[in-house]
N, C-alpha and C. Protein backbone atom coordinates (compact mmCIF):
# COMPACT_ATOMS: atom_id res chain seq x y z
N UNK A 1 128.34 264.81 164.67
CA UNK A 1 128.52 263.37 164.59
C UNK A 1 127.75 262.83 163.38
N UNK A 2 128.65 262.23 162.77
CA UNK A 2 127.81 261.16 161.58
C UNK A 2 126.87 260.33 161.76
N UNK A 3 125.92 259.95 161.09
CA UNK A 3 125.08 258.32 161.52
C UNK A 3 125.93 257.31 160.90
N UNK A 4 125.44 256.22 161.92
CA UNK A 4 126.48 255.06 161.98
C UNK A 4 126.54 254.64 160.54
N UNK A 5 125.50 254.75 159.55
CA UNK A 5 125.35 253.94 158.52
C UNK A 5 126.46 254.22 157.62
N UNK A 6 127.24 255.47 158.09
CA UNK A 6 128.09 256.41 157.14
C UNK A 6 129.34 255.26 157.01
N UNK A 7 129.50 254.62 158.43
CA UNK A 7 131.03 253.70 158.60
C UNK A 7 130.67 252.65 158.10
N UNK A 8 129.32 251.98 157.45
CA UNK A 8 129.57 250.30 157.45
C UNK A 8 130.19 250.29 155.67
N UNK A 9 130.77 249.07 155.97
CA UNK A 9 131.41 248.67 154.72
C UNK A 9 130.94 247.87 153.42
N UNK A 10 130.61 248.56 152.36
CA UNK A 10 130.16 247.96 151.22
C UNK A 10 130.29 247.02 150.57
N UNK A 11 129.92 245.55 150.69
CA UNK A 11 131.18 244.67 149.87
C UNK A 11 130.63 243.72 148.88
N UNK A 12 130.14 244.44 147.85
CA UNK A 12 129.37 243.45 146.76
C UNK A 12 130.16 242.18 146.57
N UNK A 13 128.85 241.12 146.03
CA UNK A 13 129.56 240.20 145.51
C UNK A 13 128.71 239.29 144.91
N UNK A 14 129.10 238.57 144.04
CA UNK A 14 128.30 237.52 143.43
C UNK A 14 128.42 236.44 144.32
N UNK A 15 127.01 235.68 143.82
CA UNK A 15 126.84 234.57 144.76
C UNK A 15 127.82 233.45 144.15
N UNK A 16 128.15 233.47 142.55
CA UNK A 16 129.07 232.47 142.44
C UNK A 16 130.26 232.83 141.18
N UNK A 17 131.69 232.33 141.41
CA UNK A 17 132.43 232.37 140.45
C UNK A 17 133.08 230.96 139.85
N UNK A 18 132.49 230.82 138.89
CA UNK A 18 132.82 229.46 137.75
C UNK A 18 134.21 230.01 137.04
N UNK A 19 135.33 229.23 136.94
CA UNK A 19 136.90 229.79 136.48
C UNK A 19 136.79 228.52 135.69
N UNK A 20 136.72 228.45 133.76
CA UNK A 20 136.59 227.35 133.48
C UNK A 20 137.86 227.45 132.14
N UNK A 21 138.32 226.84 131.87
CA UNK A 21 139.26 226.71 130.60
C UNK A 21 139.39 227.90 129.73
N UNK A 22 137.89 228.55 129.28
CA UNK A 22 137.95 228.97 127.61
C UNK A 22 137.07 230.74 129.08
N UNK A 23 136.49 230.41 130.04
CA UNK A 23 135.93 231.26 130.28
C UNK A 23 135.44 231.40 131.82
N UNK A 24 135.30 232.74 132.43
CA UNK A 24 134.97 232.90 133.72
C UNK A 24 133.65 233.28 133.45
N UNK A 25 133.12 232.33 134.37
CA UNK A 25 131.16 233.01 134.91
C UNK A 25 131.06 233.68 136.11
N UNK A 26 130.03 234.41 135.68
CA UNK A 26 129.83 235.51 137.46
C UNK A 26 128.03 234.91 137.35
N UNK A 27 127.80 234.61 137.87
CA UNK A 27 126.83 233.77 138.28
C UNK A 27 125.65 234.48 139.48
N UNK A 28 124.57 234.96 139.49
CA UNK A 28 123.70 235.59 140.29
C UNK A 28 122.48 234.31 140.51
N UNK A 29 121.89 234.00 142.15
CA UNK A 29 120.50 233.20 141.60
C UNK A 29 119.70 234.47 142.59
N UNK A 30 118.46 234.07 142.15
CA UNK A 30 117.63 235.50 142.50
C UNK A 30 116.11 234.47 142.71
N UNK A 31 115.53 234.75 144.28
CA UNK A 31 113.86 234.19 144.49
C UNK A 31 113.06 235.65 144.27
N UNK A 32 113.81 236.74 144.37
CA UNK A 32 112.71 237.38 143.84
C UNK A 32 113.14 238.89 143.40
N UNK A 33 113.04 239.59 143.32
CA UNK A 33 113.37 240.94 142.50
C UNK A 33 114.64 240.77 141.74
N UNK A 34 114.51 239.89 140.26
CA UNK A 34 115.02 239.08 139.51
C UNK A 34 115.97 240.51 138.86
N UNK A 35 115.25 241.87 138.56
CA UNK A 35 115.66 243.01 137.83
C UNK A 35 116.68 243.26 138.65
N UNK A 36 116.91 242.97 139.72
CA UNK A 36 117.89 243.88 140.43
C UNK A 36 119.29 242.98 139.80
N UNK A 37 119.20 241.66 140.01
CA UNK A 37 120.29 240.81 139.35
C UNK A 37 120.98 241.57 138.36
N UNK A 38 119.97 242.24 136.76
CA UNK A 38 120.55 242.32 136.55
C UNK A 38 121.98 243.47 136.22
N UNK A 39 121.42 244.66 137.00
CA UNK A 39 122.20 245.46 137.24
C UNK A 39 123.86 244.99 137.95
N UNK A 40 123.15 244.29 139.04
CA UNK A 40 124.43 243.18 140.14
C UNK A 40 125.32 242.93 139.15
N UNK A 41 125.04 242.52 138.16
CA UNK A 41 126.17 241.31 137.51
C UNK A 41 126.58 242.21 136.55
N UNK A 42 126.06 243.56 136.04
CA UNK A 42 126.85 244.38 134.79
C UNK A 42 128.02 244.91 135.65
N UNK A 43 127.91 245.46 137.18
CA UNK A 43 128.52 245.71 138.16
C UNK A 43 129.52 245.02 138.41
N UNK A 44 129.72 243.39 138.41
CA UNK A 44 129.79 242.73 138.94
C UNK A 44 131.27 242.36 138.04
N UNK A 45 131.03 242.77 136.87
CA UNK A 45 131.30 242.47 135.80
C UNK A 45 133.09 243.02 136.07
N UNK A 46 132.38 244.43 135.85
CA UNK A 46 133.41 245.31 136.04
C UNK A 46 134.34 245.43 137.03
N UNK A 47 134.00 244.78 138.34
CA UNK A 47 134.60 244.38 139.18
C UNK A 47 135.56 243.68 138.87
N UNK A 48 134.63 242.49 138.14
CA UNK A 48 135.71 241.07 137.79
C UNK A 48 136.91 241.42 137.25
N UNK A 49 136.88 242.70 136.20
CA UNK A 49 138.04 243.09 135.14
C UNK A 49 138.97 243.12 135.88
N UNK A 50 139.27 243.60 137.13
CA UNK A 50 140.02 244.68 137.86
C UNK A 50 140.66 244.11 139.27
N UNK A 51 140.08 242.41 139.06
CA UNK A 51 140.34 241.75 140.45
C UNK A 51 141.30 241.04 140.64
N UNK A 52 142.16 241.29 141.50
CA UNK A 52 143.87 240.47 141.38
C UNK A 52 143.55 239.22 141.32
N UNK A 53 142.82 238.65 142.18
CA UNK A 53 142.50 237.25 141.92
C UNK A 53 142.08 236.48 140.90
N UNK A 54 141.58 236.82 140.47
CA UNK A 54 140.87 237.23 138.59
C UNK A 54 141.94 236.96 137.54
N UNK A 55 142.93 238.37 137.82
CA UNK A 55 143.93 238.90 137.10
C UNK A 55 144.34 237.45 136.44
N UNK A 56 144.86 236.66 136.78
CA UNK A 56 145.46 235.43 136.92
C UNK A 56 145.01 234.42 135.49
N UNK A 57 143.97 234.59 135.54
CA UNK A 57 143.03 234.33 134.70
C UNK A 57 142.38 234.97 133.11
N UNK A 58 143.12 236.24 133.09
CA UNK A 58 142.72 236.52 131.90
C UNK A 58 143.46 236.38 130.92
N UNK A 59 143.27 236.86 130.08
CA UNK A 59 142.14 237.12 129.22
C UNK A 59 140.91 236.50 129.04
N UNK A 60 140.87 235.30 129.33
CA UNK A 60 139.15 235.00 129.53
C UNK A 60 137.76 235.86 129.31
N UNK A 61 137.08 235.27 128.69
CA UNK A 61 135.96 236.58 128.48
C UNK A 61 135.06 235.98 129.92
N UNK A 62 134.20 237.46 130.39
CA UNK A 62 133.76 237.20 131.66
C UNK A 62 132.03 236.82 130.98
N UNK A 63 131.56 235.88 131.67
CA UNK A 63 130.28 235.37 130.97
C UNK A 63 129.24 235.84 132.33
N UNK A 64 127.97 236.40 132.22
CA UNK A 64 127.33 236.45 132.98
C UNK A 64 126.06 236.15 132.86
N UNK A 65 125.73 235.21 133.69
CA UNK A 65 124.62 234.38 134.28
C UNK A 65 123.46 234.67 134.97
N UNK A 66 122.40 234.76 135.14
CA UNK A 66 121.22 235.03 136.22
C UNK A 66 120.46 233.52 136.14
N UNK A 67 120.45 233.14 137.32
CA UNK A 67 119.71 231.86 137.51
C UNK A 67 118.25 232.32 138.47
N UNK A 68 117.04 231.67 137.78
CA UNK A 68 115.82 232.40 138.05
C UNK A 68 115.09 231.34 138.35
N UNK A 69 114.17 230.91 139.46
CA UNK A 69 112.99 230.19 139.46
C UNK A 69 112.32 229.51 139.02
N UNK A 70 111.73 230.59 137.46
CA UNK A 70 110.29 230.41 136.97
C UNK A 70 110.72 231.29 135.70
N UNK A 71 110.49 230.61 134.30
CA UNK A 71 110.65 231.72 133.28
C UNK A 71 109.57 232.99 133.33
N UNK A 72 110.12 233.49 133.17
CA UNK A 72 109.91 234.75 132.47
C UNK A 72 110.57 235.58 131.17
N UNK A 73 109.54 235.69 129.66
CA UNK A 73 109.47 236.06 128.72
C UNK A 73 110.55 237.21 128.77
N UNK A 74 110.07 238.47 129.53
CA UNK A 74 110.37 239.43 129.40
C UNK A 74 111.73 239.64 130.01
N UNK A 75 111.87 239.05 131.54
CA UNK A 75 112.98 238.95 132.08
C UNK A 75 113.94 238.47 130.82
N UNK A 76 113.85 237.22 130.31
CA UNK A 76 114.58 236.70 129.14
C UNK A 76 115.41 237.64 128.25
N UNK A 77 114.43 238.58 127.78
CA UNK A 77 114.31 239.18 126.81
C UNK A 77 115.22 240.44 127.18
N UNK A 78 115.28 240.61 128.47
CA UNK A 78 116.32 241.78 128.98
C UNK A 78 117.38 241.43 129.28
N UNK A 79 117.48 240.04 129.90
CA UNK A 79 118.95 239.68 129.62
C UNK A 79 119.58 239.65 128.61
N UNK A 80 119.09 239.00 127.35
CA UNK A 80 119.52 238.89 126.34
C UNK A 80 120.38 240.43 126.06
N UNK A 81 119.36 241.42 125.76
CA UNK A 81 119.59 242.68 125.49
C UNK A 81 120.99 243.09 126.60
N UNK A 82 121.41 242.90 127.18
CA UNK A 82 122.38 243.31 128.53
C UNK A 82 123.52 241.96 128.51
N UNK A 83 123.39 240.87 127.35
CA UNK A 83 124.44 240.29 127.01
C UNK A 83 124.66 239.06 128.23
N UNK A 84 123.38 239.10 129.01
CA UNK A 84 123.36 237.87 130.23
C UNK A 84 122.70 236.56 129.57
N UNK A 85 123.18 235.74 130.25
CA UNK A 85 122.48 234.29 129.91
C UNK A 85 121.15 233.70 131.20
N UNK A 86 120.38 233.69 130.66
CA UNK A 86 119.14 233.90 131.83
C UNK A 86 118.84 232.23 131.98
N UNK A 87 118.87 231.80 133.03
CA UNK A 87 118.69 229.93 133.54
C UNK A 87 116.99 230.08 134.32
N UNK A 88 116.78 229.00 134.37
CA UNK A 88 115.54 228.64 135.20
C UNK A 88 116.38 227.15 135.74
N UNK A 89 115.63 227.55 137.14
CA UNK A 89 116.31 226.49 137.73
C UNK A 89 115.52 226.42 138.96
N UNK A 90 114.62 225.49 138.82
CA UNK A 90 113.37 225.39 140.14
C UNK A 90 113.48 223.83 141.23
N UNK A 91 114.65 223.78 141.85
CA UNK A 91 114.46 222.84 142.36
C UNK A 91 113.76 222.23 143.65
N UNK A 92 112.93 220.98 143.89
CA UNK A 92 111.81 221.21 145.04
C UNK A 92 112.19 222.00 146.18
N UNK A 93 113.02 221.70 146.92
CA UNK A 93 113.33 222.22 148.47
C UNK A 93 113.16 224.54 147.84
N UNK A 94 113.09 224.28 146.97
CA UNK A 94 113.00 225.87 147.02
C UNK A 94 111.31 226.07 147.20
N UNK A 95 110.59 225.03 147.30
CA UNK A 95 108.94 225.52 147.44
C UNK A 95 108.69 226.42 148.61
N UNK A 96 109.18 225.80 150.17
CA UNK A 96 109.02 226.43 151.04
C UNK A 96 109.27 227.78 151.04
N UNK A 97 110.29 228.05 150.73
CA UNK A 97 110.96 229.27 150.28
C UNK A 97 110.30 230.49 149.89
N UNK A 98 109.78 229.67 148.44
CA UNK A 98 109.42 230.33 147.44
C UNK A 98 107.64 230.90 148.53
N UNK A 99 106.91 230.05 148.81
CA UNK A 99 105.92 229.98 149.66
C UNK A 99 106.05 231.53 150.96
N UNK A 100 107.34 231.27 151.81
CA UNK A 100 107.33 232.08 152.96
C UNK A 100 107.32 233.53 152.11
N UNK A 101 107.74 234.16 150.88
CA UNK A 101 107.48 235.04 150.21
C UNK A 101 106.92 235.28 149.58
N UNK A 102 105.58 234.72 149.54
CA UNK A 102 104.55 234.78 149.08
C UNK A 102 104.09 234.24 147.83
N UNK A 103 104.80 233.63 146.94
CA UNK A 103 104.28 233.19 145.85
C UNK A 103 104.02 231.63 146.29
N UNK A 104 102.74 231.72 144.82
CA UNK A 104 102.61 230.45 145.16
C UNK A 104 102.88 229.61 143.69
N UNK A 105 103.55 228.48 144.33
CA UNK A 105 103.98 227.55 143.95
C UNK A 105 103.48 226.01 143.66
C-alpha cells in the first residue's frame, strides 16, 4: 500500500492574474519566505505559456510580479536578475499579521 500523500493533487497557482491590453501579469504577494516567490512565478510562468485560458490572450508578453512587505536590497536585486518586477506594498491591517509571525513591525 502507498502513503496517502502519494494520491493528493498538486495544483499550483498564483495568487493573481492581471489580463491587460499590451500585457498579462502573474502576480505573487509573499509575508514571508519572499525567495520562494521567486521560483513560484518562473514556474508559474511557464504554466501561463501553455494555458487554454491564457491561450486566448496571446501573444502578450507574460510580466511577472512579486509584491513584498518591506524592501529588501538584495531581494530587489534578484528579481531584477530573474526578469521579475519586485513591489513593496505594506498596508496597515497587514501589522497583525506581520506580528503573529514574528516580525516586528
Amino acid at each position: 500500500r502507498l502513503p496517502s500523500n502519494v494520491y493528493k493533487v498538486y495544483l499550483p497557482y498564483v495568487d493573481a492574474v492581471c489580463v491587460w491590453p499590451d500585457r498579462i501579469e502573474l502576480i505573487e504577494f509573499k509575508v514571508h519566505d519572499p525567495m520562494k516567490a521567486v521560483s513560484q512565478l518562473l514556474y508559474y510562468k511557464t504554466l501561463a505559456m501553455v494555458d487554454e485560458d491564457l491561450r486566448k490572450f496571446m501573444p502578450r508578453p507574460i510580466v511577472l510580479k512579486l509584491v513584498y512587505w518591506r524592501d529588501d536590497p538584495n531581494l530587489r536585486a534578484f528579481c531584477q536578475a530573474n526578469g521579475i518586477i519586485f513591489e513593496v506594498d505594506h498596508p496597515p491591517w497587514l501589522d497583525p499579521i506581520l506580528r503573529d509571525y514574528g516580525y516586528k513591525v
